[in-house]
C-alpha atoms as a PDB file:
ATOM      1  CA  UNK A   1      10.125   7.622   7.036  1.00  0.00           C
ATOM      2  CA  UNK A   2      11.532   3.724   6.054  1.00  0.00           C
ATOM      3  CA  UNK A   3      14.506   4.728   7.713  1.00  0.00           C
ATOM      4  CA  UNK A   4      13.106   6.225  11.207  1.00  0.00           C
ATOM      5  CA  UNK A   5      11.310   3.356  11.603  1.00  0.00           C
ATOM      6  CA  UNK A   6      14.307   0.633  10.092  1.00  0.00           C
ATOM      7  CA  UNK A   7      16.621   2.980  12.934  1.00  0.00           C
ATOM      8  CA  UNK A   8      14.247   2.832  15.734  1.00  0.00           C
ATOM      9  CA  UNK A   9      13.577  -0.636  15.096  1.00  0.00           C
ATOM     10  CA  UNK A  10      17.530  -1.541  14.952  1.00  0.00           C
ATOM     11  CA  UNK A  11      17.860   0.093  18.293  1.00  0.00           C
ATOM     12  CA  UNK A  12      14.527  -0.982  20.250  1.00  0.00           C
ATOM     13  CA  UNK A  13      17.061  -2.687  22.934  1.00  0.00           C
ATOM     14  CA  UNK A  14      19.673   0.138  23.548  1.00  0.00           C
ATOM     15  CA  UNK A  15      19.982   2.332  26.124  1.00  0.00           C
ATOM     16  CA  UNK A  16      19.289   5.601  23.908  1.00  0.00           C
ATOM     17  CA  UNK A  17      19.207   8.948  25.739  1.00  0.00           C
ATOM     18  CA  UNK A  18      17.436  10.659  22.462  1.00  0.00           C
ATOM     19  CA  UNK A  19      16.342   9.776  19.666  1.00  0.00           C
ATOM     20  CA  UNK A  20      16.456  12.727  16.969  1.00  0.00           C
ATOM     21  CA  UNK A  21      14.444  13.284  14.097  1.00  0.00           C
ATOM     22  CA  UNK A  22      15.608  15.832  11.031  1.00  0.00           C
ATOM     23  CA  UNK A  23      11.693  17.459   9.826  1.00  0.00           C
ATOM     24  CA  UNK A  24      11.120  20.350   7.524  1.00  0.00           C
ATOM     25  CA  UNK A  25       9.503  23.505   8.067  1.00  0.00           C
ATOM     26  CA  UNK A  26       8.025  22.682   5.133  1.00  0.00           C
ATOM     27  CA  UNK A  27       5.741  20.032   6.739  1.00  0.00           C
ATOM     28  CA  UNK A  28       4.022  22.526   8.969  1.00  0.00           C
ATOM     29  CA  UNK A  29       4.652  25.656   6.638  1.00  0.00           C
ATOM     30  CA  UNK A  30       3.916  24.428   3.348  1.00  0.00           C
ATOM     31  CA  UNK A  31       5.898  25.461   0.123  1.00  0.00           C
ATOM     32  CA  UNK A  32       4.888  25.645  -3.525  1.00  0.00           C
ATOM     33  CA  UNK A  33       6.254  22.151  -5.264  1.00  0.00           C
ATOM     34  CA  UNK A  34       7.023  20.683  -1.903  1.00  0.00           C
ATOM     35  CA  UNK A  35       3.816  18.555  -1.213  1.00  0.00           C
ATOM     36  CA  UNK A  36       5.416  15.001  -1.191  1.00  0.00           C
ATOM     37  CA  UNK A  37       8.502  16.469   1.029  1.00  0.00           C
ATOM     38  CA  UNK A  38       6.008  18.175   3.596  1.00  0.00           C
ATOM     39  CA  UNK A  39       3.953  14.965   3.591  1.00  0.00           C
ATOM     40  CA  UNK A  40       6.922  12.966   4.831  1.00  0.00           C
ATOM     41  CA  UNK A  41       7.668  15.339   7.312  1.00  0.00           C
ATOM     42  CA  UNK A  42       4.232  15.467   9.160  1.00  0.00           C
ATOM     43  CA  UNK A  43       4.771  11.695   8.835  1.00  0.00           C
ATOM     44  CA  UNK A  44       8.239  12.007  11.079  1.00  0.00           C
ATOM     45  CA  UNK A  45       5.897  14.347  13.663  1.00  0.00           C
ATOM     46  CA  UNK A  46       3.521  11.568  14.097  1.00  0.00           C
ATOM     47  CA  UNK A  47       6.298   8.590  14.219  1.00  0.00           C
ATOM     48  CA  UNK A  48       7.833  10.827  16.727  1.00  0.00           C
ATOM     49  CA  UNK A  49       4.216  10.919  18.761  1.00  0.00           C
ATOM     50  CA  UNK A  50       3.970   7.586  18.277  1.00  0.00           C
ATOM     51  CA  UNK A  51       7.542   6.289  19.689  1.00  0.00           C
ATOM     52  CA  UNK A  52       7.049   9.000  22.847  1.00  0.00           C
ATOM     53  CA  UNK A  53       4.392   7.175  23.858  1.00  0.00           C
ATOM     54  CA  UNK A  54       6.561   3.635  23.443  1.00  0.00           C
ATOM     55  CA  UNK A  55       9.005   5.372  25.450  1.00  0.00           C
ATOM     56  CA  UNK A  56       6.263   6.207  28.329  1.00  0.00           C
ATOM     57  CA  UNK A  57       5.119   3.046  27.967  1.00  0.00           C
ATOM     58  CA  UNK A  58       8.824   1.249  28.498  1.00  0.00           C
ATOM     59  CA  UNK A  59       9.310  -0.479  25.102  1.00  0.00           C
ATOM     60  CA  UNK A  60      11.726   2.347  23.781  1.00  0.00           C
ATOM     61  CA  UNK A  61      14.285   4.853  25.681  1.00  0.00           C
ATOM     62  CA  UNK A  62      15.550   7.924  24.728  1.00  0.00           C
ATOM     63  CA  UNK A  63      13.648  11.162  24.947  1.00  0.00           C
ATOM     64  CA  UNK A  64      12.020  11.517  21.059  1.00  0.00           C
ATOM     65  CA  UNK A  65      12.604  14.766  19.227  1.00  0.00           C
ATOM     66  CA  UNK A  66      11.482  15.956  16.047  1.00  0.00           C
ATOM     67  CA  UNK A  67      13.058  19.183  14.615  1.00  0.00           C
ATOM     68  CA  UNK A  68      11.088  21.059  11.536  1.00  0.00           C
ATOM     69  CA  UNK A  69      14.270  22.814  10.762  1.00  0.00           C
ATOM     70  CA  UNK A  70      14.030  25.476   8.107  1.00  0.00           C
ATOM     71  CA  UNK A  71      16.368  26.161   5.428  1.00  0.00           C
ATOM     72  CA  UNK A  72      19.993  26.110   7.092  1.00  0.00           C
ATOM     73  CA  UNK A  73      22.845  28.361   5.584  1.00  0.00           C
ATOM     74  CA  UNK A  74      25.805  26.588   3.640  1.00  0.00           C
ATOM     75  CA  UNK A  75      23.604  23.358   4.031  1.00  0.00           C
ATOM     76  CA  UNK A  76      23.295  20.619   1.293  1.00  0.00           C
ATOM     77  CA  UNK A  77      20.164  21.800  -0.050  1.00  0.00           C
ATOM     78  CA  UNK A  78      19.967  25.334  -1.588  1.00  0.00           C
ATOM     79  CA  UNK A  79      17.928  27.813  -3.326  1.00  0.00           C
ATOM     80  CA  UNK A  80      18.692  29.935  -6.512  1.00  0.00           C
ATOM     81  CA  UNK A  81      19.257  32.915  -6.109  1.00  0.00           C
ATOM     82  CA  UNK A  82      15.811  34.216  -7.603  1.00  0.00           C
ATOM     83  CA  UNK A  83      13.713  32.169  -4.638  1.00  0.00           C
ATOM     84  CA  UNK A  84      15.806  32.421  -2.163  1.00  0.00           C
ATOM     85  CA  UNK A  85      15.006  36.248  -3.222  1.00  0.00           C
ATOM     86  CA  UNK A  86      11.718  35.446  -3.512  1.00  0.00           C
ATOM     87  CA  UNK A  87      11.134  33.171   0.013  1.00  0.00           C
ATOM     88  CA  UNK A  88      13.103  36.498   1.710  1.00  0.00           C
ATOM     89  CA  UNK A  89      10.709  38.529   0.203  1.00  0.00           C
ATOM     90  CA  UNK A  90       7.172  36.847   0.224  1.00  0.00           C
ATOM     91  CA  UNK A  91       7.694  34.958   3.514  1.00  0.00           C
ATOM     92  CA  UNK A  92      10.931  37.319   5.498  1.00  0.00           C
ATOM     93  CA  UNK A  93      12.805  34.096   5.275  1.00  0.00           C
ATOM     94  CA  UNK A  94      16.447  33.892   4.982  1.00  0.00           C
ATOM     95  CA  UNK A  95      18.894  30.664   5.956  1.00  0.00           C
ATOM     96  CA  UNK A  96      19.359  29.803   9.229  1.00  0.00           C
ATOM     97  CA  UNK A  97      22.483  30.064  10.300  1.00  0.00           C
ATOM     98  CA  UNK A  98      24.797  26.461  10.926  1.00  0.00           C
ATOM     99  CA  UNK A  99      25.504  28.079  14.868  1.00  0.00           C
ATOM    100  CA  UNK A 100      21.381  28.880  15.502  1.00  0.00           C
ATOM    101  CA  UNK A 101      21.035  25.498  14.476  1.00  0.00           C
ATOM    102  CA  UNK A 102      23.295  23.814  16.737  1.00  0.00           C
ATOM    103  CA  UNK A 103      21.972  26.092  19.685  1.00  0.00           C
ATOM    104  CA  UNK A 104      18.154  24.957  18.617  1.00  0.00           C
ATOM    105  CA  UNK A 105      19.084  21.228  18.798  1.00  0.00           C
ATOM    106  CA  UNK A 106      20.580  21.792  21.743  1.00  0.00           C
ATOM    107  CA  UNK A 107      18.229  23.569  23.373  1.00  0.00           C
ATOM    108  CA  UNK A 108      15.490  20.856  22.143  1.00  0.00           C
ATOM    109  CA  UNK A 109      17.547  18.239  23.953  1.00  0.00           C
ATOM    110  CA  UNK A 110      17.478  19.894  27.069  1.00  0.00           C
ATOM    111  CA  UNK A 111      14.258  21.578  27.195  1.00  0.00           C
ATOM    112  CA  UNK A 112      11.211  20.357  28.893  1.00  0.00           C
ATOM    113  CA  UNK A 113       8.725  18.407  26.986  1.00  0.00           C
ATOM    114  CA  UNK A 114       6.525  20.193  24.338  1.00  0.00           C
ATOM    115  CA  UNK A 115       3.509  18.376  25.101  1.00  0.00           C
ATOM    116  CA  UNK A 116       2.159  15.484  27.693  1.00  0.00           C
ATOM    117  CA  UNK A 117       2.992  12.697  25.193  1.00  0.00           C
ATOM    118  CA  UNK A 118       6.807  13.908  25.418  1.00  0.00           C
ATOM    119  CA  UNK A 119       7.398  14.985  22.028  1.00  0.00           C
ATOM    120  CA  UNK A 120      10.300  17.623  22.761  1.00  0.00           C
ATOM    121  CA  UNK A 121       9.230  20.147  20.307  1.00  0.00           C
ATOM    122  CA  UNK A 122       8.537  20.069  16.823  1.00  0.00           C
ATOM    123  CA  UNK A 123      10.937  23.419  16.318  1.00  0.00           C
END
């Protein structure tokens, strides 16, 4: 959260065309042990609300997006092998794959706005 706001601070005078923000599932979701990292991502969903409206209001540019991205495949973070059994079993998850992921961001970039305050999606 220090650093969205250190970032969007740094570049309150460029010309941005977005401004993207890397959530969790986990914020919205919930998972067992993961309180403090789903508390920091609901925090990046409302910073993201937040600097919309700074956009709408002409003291920011760029359109804000804020991904809750769920587990990606071959990504930095990883299971074992007994929860990732157990998350496939108990919730149907498995890890997204690196090429859904690019097509998501993409598509969040694009896409019309998720909501009036121009928060493009909270995927």
């Amino acid at each position: 959260m220090v650093g969205a706001r250190n970032l969007d601070e740094a570049t309150r005078d460029e010309p941005l065309t977005s401004f993207v923000l890397f959530s969790s599932m986990a914020a919205y979701l919930g998972h067992p042990g993961q309180s403090d990292y789903a508390a920091a991502g609901r925090a990046l969903g409302g910073f993201a609300a937040r600097r919309a409206a700074q956009v709408a209001g002409g003291h920011r540019s760029g359109t804000t997006v804020s991904i809750g991205w769920p587990l990606w495949d071959g990504g930095g973070m990883r299971l074992s092998a007994s929860d990732e059994l157990a998350v496939a079993t108990l919730q149907g998850m498995t890890a997204m794959p690196a090429e859904t992921g690019l097509a998501v961001m993409s598509a969040a970039l694009r896409g019309p706005p998720g909501d009036r305050r121009g928060v493009r999606g909270r995927l």
